[in-house]
N, C-alpha and C. Protein backbone atom coordinates (compact mmCIF):
# COMPACT_ATOMS: atom_id res chain seq x y z
N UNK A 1 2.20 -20.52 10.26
CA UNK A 1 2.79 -19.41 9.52
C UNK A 1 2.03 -19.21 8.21
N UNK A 2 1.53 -17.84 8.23
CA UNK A 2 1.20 -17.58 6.71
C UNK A 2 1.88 -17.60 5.48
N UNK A 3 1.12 -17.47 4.53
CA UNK A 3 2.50 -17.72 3.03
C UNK A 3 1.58 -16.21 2.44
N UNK A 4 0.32 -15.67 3.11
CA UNK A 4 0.02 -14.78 2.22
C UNK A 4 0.76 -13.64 3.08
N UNK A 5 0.92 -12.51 1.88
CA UNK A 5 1.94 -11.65 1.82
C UNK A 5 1.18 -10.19 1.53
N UNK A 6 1.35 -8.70 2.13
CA UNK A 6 0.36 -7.72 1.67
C UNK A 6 1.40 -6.56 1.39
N UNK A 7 0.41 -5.94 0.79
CA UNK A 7 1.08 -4.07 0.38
C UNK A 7 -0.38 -3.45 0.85
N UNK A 8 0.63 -2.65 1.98
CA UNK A 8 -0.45 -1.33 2.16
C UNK A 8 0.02 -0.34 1.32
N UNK A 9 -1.47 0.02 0.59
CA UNK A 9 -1.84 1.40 0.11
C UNK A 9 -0.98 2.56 0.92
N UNK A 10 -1.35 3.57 0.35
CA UNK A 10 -0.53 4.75 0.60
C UNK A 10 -1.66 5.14 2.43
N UNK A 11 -3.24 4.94 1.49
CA UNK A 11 -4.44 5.54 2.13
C UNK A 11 -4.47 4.25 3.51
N UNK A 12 -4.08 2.93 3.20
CA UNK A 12 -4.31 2.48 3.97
C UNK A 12 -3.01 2.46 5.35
N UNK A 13 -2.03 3.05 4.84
CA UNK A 13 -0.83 3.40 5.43
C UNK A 13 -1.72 4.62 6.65
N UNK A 14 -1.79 5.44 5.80
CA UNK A 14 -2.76 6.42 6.39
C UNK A 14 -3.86 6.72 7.55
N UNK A 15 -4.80 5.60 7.30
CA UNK A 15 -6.39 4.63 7.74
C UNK A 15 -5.69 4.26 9.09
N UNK A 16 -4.82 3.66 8.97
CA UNK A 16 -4.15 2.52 9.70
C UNK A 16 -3.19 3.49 11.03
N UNK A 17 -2.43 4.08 10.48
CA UNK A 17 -1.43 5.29 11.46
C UNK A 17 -2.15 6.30 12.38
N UNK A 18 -3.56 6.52 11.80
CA UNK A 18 -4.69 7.47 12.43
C UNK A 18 -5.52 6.61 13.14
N UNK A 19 -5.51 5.29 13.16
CA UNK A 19 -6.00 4.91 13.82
C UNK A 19 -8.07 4.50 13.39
N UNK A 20 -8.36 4.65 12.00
CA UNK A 20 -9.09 5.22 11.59
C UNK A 20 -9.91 3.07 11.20
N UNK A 21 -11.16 3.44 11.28
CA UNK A 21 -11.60 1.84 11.26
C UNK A 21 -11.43 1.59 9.52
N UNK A 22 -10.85 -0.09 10.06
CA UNK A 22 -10.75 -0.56 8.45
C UNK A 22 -11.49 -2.09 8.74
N UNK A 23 -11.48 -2.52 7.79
CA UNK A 23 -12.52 -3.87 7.60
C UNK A 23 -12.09 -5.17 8.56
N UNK A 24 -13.16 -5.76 9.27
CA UNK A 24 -12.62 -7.04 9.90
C UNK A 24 -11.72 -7.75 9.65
N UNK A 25 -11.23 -8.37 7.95
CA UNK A 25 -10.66 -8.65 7.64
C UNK A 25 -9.08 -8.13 7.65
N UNK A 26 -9.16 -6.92 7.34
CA UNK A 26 -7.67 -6.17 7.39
C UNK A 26 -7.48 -6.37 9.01
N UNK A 27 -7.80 -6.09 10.05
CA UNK A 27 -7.88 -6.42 10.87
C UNK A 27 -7.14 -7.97 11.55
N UNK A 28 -7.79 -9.08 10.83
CA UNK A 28 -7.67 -10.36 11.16
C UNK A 28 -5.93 -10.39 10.68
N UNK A 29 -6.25 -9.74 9.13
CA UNK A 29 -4.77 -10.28 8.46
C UNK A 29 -3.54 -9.41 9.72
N UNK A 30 -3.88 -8.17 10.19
CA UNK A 30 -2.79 -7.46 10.54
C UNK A 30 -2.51 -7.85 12.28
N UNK A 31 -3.18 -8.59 12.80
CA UNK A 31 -3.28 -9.28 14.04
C UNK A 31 -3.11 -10.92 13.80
N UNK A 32 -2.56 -11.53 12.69
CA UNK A 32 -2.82 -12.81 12.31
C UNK A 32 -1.15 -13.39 13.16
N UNK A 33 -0.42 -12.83 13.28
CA UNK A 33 0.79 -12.78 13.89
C UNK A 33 2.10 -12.21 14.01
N UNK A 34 3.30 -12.40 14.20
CA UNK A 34 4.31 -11.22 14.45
C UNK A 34 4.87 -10.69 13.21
N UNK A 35 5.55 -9.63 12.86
CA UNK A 35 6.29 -9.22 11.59
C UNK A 35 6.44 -10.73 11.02
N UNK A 36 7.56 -11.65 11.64
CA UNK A 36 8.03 -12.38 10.73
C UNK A 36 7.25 -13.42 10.58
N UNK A 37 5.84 -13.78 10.65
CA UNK A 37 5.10 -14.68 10.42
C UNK A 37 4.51 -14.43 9.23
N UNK A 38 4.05 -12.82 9.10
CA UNK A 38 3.22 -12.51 7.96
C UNK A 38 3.77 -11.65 6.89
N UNK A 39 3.78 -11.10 6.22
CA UNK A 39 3.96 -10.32 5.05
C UNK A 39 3.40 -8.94 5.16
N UNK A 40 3.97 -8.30 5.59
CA UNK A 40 3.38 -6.81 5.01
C UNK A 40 3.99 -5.86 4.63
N UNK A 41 4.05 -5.42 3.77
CA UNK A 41 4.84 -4.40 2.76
C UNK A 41 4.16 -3.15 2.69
N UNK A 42 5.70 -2.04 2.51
CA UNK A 42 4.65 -0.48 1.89
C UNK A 42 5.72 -0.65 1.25
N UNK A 43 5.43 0.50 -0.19
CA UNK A 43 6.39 1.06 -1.14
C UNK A 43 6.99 2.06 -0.67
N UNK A 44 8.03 2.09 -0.87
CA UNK A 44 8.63 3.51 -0.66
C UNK A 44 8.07 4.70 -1.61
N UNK A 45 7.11 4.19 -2.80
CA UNK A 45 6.70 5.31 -3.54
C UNK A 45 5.46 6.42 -2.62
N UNK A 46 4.84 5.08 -0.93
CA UNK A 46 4.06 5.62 -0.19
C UNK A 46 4.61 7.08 0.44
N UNK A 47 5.70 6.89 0.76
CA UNK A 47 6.51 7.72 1.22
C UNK A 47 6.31 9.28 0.41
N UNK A 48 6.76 9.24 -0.40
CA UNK A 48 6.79 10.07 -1.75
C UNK A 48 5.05 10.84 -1.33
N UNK A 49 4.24 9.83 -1.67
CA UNK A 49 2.69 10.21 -1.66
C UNK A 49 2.20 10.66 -0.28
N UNK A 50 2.69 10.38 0.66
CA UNK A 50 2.16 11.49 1.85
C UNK A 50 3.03 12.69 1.95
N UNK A 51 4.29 12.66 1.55
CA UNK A 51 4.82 14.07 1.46
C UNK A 51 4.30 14.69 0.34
N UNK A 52 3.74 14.49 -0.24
CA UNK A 52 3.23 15.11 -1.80
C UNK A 52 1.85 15.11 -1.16
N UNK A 53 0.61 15.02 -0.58
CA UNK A 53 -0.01 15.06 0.31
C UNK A 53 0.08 16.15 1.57
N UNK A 54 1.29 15.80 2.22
CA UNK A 54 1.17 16.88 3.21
C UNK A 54 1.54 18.84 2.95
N UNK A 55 2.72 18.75 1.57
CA UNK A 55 3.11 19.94 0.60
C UNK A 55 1.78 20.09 -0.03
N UNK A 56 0.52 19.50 -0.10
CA UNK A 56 -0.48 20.29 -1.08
C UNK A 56 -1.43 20.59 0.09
N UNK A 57 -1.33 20.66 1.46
CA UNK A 57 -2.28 20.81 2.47
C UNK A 57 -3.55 19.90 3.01
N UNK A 58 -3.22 18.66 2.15
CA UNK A 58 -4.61 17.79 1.70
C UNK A 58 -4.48 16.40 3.29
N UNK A 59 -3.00 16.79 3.89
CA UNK A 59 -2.61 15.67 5.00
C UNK A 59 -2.10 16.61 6.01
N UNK A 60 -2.52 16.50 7.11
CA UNK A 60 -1.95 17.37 8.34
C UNK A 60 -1.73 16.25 9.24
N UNK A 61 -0.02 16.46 9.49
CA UNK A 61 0.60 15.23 10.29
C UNK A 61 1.20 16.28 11.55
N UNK A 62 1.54 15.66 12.72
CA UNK A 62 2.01 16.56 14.15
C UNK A 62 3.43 16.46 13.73
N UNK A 63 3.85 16.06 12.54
CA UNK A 63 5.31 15.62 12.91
C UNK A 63 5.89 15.55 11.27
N UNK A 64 7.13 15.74 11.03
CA UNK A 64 7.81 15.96 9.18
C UNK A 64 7.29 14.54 8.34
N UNK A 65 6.87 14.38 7.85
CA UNK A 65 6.48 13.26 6.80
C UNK A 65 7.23 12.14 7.02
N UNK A 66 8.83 12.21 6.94
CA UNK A 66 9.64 11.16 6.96
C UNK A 66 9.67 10.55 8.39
N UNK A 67 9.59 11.19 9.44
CA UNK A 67 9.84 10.28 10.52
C UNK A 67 8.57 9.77 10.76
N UNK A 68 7.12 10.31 10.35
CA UNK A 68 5.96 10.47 10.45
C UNK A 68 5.71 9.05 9.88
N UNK A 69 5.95 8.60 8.28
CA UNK A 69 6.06 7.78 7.87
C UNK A 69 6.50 6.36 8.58
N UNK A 70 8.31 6.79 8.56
CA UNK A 70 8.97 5.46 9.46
C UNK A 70 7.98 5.25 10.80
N UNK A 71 7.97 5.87 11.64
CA UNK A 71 7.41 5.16 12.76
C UNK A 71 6.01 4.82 12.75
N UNK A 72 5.16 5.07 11.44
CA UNK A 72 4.10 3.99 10.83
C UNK A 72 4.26 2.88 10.63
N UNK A 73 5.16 2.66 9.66
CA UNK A 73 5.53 1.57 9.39
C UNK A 73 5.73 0.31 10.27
N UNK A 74 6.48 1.64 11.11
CA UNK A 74 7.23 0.49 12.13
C UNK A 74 6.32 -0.57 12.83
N UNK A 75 4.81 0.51 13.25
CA UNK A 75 3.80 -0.05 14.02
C UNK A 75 3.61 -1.05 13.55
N UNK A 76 3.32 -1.44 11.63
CA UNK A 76 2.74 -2.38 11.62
C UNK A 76 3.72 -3.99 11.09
N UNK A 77 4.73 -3.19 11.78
CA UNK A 77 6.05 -4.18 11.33
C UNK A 77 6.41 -4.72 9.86
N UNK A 78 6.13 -3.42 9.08
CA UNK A 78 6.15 -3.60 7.71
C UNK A 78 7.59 -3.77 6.83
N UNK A 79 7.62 -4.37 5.94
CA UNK A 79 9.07 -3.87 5.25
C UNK A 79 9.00 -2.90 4.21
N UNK A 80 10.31 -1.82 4.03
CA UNK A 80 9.28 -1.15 2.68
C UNK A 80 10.24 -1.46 1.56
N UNK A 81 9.53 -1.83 0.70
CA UNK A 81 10.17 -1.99 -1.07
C UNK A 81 10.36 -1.04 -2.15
N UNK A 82 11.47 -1.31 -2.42
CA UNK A 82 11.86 0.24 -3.12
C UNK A 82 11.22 -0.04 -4.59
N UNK A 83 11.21 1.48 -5.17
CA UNK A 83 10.21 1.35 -6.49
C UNK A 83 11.41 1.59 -7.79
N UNK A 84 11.25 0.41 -8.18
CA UNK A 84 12.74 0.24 -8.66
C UNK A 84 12.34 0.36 -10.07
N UNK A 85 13.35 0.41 -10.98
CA UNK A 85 13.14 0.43 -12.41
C UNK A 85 12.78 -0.56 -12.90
N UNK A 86 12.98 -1.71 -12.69
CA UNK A 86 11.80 -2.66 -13.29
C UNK A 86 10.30 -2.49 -12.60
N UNK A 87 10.14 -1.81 -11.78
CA UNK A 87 8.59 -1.67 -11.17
C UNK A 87 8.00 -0.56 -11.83
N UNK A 88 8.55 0.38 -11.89
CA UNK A 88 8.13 2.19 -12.77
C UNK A 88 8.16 1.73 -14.09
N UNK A 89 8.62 0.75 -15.08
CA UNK A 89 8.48 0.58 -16.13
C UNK A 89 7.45 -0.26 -16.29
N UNK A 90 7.06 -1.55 -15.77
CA UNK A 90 6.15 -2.53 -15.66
C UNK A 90 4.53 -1.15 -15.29
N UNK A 91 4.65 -0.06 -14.34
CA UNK A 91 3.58 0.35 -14.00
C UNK A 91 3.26 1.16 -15.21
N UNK A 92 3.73 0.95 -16.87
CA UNK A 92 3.28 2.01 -18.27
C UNK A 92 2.74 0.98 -18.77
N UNK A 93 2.88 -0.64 -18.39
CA UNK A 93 2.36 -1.71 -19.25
C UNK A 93 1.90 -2.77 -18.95
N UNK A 94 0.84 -2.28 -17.96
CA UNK A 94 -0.02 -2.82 -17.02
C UNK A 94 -1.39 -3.26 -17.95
N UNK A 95 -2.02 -4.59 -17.69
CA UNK A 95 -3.42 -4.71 -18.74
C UNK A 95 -4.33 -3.39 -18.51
N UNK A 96 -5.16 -3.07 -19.55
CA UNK A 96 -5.62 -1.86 -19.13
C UNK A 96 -7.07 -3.02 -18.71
N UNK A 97 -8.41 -2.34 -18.28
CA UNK A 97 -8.22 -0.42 -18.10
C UNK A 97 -7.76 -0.76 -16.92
N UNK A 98 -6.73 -0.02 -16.05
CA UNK A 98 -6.86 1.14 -15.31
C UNK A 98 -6.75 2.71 -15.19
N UNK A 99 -7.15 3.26 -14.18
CA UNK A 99 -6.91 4.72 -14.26
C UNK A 99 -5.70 5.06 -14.18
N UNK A 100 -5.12 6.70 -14.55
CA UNK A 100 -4.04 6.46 -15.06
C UNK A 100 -3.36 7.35 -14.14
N UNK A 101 -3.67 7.20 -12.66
CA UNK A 101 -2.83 7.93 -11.86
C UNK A 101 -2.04 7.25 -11.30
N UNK A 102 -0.56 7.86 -11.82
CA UNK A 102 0.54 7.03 -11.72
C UNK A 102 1.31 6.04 -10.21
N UNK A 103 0.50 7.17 -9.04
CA UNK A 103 1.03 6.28 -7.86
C UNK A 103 0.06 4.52 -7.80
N UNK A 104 -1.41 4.69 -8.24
CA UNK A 104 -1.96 3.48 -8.32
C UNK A 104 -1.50 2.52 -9.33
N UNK A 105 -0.60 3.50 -10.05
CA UNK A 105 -0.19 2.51 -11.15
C UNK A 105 1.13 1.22 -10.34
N UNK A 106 1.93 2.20 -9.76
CA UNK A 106 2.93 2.39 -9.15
C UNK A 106 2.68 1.12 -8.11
N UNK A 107 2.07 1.22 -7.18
CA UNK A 107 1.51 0.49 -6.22
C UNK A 107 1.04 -1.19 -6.78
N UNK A 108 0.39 -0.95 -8.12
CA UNK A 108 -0.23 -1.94 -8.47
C UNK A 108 0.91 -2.87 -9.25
N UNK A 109 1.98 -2.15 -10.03
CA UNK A 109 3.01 -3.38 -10.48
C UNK A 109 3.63 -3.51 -9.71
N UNK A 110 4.27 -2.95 -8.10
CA UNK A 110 4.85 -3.37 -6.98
C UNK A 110 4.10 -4.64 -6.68
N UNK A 111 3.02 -4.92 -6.39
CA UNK A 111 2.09 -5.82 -5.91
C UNK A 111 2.57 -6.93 -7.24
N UNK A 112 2.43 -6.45 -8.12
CA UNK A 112 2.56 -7.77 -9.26
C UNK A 112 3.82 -8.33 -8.86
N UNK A 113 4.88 -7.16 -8.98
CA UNK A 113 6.14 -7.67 -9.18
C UNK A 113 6.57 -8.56 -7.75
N UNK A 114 5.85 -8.51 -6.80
CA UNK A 114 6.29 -9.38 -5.71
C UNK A 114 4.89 -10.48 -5.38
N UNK A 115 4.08 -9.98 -6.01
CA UNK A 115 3.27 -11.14 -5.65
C UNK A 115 2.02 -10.87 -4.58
N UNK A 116 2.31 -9.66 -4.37
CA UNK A 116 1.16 -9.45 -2.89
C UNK A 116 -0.28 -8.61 -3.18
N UNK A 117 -1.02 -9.09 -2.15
CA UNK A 117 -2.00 -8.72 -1.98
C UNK A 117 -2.25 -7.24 -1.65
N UNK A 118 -3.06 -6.38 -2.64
CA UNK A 118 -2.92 -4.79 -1.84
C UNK A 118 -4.02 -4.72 -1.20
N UNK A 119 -3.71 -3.77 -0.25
CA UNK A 119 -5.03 -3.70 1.12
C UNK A 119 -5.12 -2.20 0.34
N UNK A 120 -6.24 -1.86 0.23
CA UNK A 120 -6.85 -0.44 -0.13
C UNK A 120 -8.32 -0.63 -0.03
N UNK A 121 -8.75 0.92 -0.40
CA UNK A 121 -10.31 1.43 -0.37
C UNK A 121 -10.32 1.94 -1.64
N UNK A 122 -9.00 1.97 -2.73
CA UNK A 122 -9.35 2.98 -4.04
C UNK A 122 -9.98 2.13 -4.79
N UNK A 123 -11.53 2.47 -5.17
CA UNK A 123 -12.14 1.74 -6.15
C UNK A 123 -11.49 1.14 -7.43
N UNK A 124 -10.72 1.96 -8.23
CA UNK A 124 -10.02 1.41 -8.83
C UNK A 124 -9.44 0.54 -9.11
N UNK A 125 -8.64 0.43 -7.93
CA UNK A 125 -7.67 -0.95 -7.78
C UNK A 125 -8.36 -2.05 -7.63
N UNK A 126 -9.66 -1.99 -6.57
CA UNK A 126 -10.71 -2.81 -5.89
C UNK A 126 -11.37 -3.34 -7.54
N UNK A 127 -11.83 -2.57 -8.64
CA UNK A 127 -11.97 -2.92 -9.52
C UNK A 127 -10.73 -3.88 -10.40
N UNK A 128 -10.12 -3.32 -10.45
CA UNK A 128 -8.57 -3.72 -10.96
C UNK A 128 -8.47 -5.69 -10.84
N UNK A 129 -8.62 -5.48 -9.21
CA UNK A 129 -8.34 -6.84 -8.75
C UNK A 129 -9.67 -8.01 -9.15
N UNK A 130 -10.83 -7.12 -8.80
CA UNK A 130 -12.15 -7.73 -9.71
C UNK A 130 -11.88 -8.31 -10.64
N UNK A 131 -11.29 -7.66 -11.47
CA UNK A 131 -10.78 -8.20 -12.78
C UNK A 131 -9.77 -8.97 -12.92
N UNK A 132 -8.91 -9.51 -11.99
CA UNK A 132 -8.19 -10.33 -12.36
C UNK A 132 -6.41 -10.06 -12.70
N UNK A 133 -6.24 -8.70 -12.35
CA UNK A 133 -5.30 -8.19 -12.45
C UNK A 133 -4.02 -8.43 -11.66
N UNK A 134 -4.76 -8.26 -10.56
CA UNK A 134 -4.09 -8.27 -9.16
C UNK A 134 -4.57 -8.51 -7.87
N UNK A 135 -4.08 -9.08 -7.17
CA UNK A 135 -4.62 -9.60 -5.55
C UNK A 135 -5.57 -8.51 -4.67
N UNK A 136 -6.33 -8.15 -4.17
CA UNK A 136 -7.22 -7.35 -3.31
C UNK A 136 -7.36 -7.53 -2.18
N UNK A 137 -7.56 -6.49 -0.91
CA UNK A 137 -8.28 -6.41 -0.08
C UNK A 137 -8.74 -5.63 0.09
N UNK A 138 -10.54 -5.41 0.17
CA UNK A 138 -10.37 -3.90 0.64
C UNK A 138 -10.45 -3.86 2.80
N UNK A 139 -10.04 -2.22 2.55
CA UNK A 139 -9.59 -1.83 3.70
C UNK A 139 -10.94 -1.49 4.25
C-alpha cells in the first residue's frame, strides 16, 4: 500500500478524461493500485474551472460539465475535496513568487493543506514545486 497521496490538476483532470498522453510516471502512479490503496484527489474548485472553461468556449465536452466532471472522476477513483475557507484564505498567503491566477493558487494550498502531491503540466506550479513549495508531478 502506498502512503503517497495526489491532486489532479484541473488540466490534468482534463489530459486524463480525453484520454490524452501523460508522463510514464503519472501513469505508474495512476495504475499503482485500486482507489483505496492510493490517494488521488480533485478539488471541487476543478469543477468550477471546467465549467468556467466550457461557458468561455475554450472546452467542448459531449455532455453538461457536472455529470461530465463526476463520471471523470469516477474513472480515476478519485475523492473530491471541497475548497473550504481555510484553503481560499491560505491560497492569498502562499510564499511568493507565484503567479497570481487564483485557481493555481487554489489548487496549490489544497495540496498544502492535505499534504499531496499535484500532478500537472502548468509551468508554474512545476516551478512552484522546484522551489520547494509544494509536492510535484508533472503530467
Amino acid at each position: 500500500m502506498t502512503n503517497e497521496r495526489y491532486l489532479l490538476d484541473t488540466c490534468a483532470v482534463i489530459f486524463l478524461a480525453n484520454g490524452e498522453q501523460v508522463s510514464e510516471e503519472v501513469v505508474r502512479v495512476l495504475s499503482a493500485g485500486t482507489p483505496d490503496s492510493i490517494g488521488i484527489f480533485v478539488s471541487a474548485f476543478s469543477a468550477w474551472e471546467v465549467a468556467k472553461l466550457v461557458s468561455k468556449g475554450r472546452l467542448h465536452l459531449t455532455r453538461a460539465p457536472l455529470p461530465w466532471f463526476d463520471e471523470a472522476i469516477a474513472r480515476f477513483g478519485a475523492d473530491v475535496l471541497p475548497a473550504t475557507a481555510e484553503i481560499l484564505v491560505a491560497s492569498c498567503f502562499l510564499p511568493e513568487p507565484l503567479q497570481g491566477d487564483p485557481a493555481d493558487r487554489i489548487l496549490v494550498a489544497t495540496a498544502r493543506e492535505h499534504d499531496l502531491t499535484i500532478i500537472t503540466r502548468d509551468r508554474a506550479v512545476l516551478a512552484y514545486g522546484a522551489a520547494g513549495h509544494v509536492k510535484v508531478l508533472a503530467c
